[in-house]
C-alpha atoms as a PDB file:
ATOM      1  CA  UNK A   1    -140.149   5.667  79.560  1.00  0.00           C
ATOM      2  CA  UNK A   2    -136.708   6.498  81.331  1.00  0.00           C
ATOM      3  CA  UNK A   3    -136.439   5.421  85.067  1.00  0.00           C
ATOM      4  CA  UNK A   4    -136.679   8.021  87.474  1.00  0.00           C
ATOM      5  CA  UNK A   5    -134.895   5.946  90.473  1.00  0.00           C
ATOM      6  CA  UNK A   6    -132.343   8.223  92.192  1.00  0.00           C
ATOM      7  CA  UNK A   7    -129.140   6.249  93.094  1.00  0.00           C
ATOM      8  CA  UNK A   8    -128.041   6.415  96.876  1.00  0.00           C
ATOM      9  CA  UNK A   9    -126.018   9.511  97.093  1.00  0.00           C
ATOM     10  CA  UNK A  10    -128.765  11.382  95.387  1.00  0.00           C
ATOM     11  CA  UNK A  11    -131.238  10.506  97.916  1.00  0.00           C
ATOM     12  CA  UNK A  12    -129.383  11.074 100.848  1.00  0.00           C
ATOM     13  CA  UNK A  13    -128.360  14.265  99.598  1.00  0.00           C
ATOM     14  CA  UNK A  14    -131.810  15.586  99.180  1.00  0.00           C
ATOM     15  CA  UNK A  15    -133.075  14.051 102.699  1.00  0.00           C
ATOM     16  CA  UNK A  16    -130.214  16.235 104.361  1.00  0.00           C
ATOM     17  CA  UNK A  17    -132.198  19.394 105.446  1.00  0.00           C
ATOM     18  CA  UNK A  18    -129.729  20.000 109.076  1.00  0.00           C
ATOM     19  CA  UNK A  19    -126.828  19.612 110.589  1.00  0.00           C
ATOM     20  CA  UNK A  20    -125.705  18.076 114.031  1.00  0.00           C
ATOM     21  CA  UNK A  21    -123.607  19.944 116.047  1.00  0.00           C
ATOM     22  CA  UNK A  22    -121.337  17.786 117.880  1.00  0.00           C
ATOM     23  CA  UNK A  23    -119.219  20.249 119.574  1.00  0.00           C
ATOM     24  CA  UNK A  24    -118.130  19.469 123.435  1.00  0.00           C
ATOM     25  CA  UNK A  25    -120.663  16.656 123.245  1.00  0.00           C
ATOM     26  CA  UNK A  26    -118.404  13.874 123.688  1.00  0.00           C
ATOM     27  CA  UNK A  27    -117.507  15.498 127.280  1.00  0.00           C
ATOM     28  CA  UNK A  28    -121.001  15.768 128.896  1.00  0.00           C
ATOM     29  CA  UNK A  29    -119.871  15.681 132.791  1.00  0.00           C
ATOM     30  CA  UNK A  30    -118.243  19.389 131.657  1.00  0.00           C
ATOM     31  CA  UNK A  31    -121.703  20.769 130.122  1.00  0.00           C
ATOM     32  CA  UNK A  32    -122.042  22.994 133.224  1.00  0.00           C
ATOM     33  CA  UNK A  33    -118.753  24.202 133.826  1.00  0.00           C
ATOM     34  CA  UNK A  34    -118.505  24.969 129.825  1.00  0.00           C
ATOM     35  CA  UNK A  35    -122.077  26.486 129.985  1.00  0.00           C
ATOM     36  CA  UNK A  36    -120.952  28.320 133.044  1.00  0.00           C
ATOM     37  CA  UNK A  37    -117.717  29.275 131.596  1.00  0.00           C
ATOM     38  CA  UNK A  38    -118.380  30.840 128.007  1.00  0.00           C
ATOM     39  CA  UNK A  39    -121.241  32.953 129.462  1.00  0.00           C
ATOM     40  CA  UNK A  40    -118.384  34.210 131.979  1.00  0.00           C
ATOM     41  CA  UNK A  41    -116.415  34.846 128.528  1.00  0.00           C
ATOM     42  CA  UNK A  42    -119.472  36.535 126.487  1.00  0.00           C
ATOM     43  CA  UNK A  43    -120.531  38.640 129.531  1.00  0.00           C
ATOM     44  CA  UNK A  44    -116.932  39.896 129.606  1.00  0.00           C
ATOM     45  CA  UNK A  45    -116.751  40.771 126.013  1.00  0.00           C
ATOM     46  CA  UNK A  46    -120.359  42.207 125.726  1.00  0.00           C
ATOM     47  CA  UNK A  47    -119.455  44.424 129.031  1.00  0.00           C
ATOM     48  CA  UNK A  48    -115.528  45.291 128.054  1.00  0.00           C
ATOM     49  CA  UNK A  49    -116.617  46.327 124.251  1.00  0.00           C
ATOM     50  CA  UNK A  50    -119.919  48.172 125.072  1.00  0.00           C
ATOM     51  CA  UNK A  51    -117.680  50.116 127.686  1.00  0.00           C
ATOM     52  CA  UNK A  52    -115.161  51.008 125.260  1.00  0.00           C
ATOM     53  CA  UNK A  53    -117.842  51.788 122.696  1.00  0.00           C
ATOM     54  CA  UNK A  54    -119.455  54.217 125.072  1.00  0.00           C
ATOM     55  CA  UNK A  55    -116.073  55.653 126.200  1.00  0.00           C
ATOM     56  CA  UNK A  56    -115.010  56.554 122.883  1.00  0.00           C
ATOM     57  CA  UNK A  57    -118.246  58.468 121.981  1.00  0.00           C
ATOM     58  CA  UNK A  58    -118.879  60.385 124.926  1.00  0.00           C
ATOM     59  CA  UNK A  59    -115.503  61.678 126.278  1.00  0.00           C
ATOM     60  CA  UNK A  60    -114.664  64.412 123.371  1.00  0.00           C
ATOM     61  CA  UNK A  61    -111.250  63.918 124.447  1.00  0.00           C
ATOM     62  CA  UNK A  62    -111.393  60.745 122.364  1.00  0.00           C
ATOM     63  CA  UNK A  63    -112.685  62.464 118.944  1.00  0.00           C
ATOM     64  CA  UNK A  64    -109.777  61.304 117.005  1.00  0.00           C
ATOM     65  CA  UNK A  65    -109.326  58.970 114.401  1.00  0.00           C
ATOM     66  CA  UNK A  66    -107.539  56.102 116.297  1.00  0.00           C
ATOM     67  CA  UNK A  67    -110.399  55.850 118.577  1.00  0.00           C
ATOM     68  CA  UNK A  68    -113.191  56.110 116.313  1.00  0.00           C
ATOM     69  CA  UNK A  69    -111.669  52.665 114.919  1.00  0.00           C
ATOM     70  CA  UNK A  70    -111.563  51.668 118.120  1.00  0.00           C
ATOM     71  CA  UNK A  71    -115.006  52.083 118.331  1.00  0.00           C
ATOM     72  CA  UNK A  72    -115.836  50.106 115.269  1.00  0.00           C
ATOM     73  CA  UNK A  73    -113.622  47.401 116.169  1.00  0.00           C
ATOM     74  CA  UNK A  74    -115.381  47.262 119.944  1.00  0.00           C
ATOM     75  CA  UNK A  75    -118.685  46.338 118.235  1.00  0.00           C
ATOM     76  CA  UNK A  76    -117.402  44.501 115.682  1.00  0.00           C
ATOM     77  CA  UNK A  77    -115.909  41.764 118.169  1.00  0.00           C
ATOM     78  CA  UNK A  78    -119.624  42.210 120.000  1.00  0.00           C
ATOM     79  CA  UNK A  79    -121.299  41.236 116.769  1.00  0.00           C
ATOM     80  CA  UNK A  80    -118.487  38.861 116.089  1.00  0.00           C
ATOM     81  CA  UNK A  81    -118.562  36.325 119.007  1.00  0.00           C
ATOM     82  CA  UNK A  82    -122.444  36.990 119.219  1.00  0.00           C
ATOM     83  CA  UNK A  83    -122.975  35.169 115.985  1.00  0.00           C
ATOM     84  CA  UNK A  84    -121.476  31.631 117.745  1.00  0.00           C
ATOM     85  CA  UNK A  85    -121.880  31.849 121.900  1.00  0.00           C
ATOM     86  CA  UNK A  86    -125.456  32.261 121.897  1.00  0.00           C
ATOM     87  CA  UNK A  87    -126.058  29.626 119.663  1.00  0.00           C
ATOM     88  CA  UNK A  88    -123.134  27.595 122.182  1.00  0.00           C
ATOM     89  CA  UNK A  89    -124.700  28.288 125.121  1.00  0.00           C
ATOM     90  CA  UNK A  90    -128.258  27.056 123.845  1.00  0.00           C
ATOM     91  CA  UNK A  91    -126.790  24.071 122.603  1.00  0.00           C
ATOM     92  CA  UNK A  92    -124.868  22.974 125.838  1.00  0.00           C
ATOM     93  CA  UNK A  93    -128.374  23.259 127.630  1.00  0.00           C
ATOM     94  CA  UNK A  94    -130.222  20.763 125.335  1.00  0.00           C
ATOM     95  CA  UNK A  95    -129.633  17.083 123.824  1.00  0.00           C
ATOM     96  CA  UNK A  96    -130.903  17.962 120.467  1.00  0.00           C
ATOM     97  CA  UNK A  97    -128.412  20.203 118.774  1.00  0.00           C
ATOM     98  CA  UNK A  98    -129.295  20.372 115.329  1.00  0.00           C
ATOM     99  CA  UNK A  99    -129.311  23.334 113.086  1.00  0.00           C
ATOM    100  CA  UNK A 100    -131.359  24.010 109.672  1.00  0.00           C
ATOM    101  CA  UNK A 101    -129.281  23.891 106.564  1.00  0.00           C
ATOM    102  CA  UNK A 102    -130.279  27.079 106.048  1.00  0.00           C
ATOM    103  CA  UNK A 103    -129.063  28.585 109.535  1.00  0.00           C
ATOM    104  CA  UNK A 104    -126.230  26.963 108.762  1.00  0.00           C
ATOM    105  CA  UNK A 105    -125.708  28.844 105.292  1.00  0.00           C
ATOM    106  CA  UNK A 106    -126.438  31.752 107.366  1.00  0.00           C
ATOM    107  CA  UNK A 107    -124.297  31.684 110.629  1.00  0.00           C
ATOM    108  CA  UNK A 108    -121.072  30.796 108.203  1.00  0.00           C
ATOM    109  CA  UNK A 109    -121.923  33.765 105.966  1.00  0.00           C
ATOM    110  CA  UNK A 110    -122.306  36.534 108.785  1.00  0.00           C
ATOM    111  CA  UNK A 111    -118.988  35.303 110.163  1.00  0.00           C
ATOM    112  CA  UNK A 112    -117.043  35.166 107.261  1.00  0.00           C
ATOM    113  CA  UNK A 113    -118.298  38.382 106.634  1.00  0.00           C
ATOM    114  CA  UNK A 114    -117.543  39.823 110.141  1.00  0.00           C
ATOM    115  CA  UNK A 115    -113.795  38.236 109.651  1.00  0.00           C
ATOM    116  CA  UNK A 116    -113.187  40.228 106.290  1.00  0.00           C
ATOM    117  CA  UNK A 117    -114.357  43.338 108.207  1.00  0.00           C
ATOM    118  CA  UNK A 118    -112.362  43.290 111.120  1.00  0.00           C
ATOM    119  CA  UNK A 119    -108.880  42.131 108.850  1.00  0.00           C
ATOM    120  CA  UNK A 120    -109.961  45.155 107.169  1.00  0.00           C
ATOM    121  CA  UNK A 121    -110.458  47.249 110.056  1.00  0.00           C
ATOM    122  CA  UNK A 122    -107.438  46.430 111.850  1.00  0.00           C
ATOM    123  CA  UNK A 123    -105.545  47.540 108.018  1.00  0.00           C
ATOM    124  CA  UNK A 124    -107.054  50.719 108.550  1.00  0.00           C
ATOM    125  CA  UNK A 125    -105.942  51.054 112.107  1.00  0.00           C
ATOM    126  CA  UNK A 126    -102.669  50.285 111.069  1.00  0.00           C
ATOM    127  CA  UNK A 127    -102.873  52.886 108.356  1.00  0.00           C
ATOM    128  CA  UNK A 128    -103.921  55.419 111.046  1.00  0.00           C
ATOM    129  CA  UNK A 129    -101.234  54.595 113.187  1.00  0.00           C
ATOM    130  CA  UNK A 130     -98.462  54.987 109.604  1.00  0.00           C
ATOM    131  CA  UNK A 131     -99.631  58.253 109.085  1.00  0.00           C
ATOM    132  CA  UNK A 132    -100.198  59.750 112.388  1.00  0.00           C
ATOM    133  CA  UNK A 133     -96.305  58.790 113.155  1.00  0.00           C
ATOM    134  CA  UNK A 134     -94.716  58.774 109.740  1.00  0.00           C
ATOM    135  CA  UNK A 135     -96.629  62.052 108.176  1.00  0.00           C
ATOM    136  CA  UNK A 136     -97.531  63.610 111.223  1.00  0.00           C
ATOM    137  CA  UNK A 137     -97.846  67.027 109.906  1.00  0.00           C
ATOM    138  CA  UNK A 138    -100.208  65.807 107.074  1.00  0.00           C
ATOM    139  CA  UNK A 139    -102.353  63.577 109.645  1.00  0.00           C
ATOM    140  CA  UNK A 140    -104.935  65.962 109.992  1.00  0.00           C
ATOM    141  CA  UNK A 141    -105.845  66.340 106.703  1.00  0.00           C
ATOM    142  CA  UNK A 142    -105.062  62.737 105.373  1.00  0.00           C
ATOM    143  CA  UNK A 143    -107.174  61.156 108.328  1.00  0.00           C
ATOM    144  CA  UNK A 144    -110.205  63.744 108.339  1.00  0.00           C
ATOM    145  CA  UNK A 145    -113.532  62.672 109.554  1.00  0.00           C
ATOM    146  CA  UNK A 146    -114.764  62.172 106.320  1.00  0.00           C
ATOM    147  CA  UNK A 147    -111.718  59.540 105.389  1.00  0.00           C
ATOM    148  CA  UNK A 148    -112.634  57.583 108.151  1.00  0.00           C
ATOM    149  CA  UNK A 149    -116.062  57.160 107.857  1.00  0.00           C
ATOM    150  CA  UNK A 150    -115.312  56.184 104.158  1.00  0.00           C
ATOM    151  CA  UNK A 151    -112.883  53.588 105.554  1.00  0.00           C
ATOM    152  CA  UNK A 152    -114.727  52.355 108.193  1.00  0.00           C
ATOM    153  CA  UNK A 153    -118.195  51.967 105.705  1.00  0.00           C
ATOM    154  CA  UNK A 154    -115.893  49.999 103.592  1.00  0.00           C
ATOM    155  CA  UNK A 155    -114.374  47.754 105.758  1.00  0.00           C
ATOM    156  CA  UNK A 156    -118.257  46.812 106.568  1.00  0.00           C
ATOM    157  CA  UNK A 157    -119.870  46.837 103.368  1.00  0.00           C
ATOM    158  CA  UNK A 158    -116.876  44.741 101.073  1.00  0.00           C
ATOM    159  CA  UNK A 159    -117.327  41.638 102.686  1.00  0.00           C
ATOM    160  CA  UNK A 160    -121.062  41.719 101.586  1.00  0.00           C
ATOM    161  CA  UNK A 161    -120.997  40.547  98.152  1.00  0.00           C
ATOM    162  CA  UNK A 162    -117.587  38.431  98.716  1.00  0.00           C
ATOM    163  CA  UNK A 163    -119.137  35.883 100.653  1.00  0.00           C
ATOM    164  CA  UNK A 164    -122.636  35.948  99.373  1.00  0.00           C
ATOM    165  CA  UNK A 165    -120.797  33.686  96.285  1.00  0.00           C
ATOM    166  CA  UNK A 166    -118.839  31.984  98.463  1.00  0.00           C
ATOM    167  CA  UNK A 167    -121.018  30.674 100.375  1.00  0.00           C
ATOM    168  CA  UNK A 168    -123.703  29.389  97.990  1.00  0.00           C
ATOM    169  CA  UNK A 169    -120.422  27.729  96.425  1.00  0.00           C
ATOM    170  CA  UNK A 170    -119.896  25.812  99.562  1.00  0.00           C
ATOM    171  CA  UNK A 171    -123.468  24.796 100.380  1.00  0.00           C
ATOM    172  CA  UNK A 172    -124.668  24.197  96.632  1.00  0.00           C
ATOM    173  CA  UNK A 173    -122.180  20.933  96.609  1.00  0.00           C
ATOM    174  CA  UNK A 174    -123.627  17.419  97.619  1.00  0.00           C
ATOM    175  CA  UNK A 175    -124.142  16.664 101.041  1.00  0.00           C
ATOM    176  CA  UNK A 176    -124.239  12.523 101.356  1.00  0.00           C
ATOM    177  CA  UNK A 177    -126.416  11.501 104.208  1.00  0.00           C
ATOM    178  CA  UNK A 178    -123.839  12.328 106.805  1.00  0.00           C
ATOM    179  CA  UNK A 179    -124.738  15.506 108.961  1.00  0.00           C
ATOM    180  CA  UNK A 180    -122.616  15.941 112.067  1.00  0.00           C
ATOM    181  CA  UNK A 181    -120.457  18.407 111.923  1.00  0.00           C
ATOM    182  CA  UNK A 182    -117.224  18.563 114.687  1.00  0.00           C
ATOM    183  CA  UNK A 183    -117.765  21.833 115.686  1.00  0.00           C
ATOM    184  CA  UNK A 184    -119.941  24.282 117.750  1.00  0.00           C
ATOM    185  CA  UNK A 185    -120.444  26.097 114.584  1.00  0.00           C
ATOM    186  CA  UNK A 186    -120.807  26.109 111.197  1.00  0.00           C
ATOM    187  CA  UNK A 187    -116.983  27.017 109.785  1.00  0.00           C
ATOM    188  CA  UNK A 188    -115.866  26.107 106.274  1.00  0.00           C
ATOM    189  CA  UNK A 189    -113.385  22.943 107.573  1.00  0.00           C
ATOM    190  CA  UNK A 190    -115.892  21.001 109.022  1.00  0.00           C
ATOM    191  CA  UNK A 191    -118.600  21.442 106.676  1.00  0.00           C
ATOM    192  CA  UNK A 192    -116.463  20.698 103.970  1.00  0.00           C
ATOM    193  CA  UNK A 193    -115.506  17.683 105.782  1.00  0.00           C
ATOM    194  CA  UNK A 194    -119.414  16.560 104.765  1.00  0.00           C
ATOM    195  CA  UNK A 195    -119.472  17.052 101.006  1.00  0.00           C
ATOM    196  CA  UNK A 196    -119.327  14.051  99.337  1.00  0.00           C
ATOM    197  CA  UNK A 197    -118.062  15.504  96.097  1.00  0.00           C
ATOM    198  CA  UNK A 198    -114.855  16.507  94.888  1.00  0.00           C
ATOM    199  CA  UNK A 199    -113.755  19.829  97.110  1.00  0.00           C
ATOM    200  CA  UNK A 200    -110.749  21.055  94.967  1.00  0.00           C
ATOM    201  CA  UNK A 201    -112.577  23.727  93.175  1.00  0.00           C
ATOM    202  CA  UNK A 202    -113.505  25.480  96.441  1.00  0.00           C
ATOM    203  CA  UNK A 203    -110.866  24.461  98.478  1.00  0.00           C
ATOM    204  CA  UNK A 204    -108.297  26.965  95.238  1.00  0.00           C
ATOM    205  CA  UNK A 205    -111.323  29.313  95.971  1.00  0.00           C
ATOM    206  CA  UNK A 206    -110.697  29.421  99.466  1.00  0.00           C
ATOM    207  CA  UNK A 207    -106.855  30.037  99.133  1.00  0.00           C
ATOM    208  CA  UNK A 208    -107.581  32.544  96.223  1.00  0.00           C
ATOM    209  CA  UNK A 209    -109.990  34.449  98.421  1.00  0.00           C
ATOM    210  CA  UNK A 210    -107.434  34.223 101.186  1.00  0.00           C
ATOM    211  CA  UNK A 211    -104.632  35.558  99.165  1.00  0.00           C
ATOM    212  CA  UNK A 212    -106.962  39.094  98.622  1.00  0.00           C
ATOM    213  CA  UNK A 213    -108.537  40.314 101.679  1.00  0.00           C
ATOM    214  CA  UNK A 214    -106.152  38.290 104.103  1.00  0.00           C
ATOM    215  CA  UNK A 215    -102.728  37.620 102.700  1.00  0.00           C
ATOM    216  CA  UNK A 216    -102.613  41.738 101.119  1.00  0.00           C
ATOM    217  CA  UNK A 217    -104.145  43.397 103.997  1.00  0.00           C
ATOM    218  CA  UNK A 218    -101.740  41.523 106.530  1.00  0.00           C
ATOM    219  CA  UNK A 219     -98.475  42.420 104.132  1.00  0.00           C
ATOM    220  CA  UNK A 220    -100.117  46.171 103.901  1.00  0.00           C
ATOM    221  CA  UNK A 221    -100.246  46.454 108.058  1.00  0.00           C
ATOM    222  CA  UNK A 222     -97.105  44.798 108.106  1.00  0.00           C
ATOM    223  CA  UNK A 223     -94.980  46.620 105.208  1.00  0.00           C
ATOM    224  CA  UNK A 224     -96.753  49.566 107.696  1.00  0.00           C
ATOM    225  CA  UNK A 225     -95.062  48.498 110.431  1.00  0.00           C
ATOM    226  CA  UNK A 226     -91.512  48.152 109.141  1.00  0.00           C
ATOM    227  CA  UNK A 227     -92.062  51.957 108.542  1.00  0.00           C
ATOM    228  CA  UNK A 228     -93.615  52.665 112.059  1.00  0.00           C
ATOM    229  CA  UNK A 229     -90.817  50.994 113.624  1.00  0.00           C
ATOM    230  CA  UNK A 230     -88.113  52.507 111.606  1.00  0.00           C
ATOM    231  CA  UNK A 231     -89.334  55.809 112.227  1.00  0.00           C
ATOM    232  CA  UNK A 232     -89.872  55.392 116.219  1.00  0.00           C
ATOM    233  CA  UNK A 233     -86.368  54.562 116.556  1.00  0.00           C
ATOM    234  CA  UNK A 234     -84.975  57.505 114.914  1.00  0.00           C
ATOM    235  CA  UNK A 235     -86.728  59.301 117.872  1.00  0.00           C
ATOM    236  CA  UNK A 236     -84.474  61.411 119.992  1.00  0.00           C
ATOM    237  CA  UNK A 237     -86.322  60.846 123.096  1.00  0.00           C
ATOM    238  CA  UNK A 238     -86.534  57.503 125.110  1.00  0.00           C
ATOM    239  CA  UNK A 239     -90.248  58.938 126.463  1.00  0.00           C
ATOM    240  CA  UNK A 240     -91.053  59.717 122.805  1.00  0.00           C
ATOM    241  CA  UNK A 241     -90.018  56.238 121.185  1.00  0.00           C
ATOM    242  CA  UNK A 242     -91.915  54.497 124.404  1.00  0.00           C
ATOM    243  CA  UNK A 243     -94.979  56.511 123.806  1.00  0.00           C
ATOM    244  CA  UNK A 244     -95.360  56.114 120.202  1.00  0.00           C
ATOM    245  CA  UNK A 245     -95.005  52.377 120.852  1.00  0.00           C
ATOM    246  CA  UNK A 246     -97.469  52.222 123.742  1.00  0.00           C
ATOM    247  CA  UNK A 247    -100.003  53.276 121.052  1.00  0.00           C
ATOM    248  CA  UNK A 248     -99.268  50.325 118.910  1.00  0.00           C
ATOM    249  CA  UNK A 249     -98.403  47.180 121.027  1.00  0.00           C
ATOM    250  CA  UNK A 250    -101.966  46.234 121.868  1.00  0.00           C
ATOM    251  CA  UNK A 251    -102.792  46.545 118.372  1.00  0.00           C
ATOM    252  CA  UNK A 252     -99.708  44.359 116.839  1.00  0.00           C
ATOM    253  CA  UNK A 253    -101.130  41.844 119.642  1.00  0.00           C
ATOM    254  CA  UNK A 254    -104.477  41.676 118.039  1.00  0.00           C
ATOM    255  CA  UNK A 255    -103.060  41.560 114.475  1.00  0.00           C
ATOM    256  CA  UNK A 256    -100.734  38.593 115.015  1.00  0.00           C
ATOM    257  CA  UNK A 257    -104.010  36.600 116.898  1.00  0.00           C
ATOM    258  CA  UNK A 258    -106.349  37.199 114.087  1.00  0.00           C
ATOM    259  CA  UNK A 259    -103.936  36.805 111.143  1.00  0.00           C
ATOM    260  CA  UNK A 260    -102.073  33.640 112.544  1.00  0.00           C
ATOM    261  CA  UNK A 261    -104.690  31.902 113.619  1.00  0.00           C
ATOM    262  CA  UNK A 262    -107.112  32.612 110.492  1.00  0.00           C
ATOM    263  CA  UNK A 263    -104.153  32.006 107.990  1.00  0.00           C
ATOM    264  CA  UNK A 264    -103.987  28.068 110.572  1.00  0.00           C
ATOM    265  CA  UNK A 265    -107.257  27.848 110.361  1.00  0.00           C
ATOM    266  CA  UNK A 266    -108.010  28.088 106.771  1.00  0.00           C
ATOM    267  CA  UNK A 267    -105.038  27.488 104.948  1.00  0.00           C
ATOM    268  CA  UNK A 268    -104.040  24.570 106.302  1.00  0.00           C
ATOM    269  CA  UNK A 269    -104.815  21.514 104.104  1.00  0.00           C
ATOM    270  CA  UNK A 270    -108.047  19.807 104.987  1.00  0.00           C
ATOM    271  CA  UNK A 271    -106.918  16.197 106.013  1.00  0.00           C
ATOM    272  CA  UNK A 272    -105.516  18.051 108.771  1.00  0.00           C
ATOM    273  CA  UNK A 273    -108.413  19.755 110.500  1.00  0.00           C
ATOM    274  CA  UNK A 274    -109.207  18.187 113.980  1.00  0.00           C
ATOM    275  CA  UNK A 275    -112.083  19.639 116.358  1.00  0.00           C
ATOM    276  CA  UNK A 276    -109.592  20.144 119.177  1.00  0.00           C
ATOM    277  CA  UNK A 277    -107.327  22.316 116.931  1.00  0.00           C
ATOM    278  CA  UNK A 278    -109.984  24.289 115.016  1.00  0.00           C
ATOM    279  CA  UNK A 279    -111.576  24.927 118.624  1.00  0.00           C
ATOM    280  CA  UNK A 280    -108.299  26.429 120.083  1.00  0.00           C
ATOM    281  CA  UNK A 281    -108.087  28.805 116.847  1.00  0.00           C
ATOM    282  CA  UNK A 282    -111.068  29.703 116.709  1.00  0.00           C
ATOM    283  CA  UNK A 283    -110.677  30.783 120.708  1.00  0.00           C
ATOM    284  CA  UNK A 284    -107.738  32.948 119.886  1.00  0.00           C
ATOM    285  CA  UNK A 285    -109.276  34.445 116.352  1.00  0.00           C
ATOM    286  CA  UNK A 286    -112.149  35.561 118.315  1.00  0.00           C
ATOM    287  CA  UNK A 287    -110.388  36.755 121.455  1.00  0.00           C
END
């Protein structure tokens, strides 16, 4: 008869059933003040985006296209940060801060899946923007209500089946006894950080995924951009060029946050990763 004795790395990588999250644990004098302080930050959010939400729904003066993607991308960034504060503030109430593998799985999939929808969301909101300055006279009929709903259902729904693969990628590779994860959260850098196999195969599908729903929708908003611009300053009017690029600013701000530090974040190579630096980009993609 064959032996059935598992060899170390096999054992510990069926015993490993959580994770450990280790984030802001190494500073427990701060628990309070953090506790204190990112419930300051999710109140502010939850408040700021529910009021814009309700704003932009009830006051038919906003009925247009650029604010019914305003709307969207108000409750996407309540969804977004809602998937890791909670979980935060629980966590810097309590010694034990361990999470299933299976929450795990779960919290990295919903926020992967919230990122692809708001880089696609913000691409549509530039879109808006290229057409209602470029092709003004065809911006009522180009951005109807029925376009944007269409663009606005897909900018939720894509991400769906993109990261369902992804993520059973990640969390199907062998996990080696260790279980503490530098984070707050469950991110791809420091969970890979864990696997105990080899991490090349996922790390090329990581850039590969990267290249199509972040690398093309950033060169799309910014090829739009280059147009926007151009065609502002042809403007005849100082008040006109100043208004047409009040209605963009905030929204370049938000682009160059979200793309720079997602593009740091996960395209940087992994011997790199530290939990100081992935916490600081993670602050700004979420802001």
């Amino acid at each position: 008869m064959g032996s059935t004795e598992q060899n170390p790395s096999q054992r510990n990588q069926t015993a490993l059933v959580e994770f450990i999250l280790l984030g802001f644990s190494d500073i427990p004098n701060l628990q309070g003040f953090l506790f204190g302080l990112f419930l300051v930050i999710y109140v502010i959010i939850l408040i700021g985006n529910s009021l814009i939400l309700i704003i932009t729904k009830t006051d038919p003066s906003l009925q247009t296209p650029m604010y019914f993607f305003l709307g969207n991308f108000s409750f996407l960034e309540i969804c977004y940060v809602s998937v890791t504060i909670p979980r935060l503030l629980a966590d810097l109430c309590r010694h034990t801060r361990s999470i299933s593998f299976l929450a795990c799985a779960m919290q990295m999939y919903v926020f992967l899946v919230l990122g692809l929808t708001e880089c696609f969301i913000l691409t549509a909101m530039a879109y808006d923007r290229y057409v209602a300055i470029c092709r003004p006279l065809l911006y009522p009929l180009v951005m109807s209500n029925k376009v944007c709903i269409q663009l606005a259902g897909g900018c939720w729904v894509s991400g769906i089946p993109v990261h369902i693969g992804f993520t059973y990628c990640i969390f199907s590779l062998p996990f080696c006894g260790r279980n503490q994860l530098h984070h707050f959260f469950c991110d791809i850098p420091p969970v890979l950080t864990l696997v105990c196999g080899d991490t090349f195969l996922v790390e090329i599908l990581i850039y590969v995924i990267a290249l199509l729903v972040v690398t093309i929708p950033f060169l799309l908003i910014l090829g739009s951009y280059v147009k926007i611009i151009s065609t502002i300053l042809k403007l005849p009017t100082t008040t006109g060029r100043a208004k047409a690029f009040s209605t963009c600013s905030s929204h370049l701000m938000v682009v160059a946050l979200f793309f720079g530090s997602g593009i740091i974040t996960y395209l940087r190579p992994k011997s790199t990763h530290t939990p100081g630096l992935d916490w600081f980009w993670w602050a700004s993609e979420g802001s």
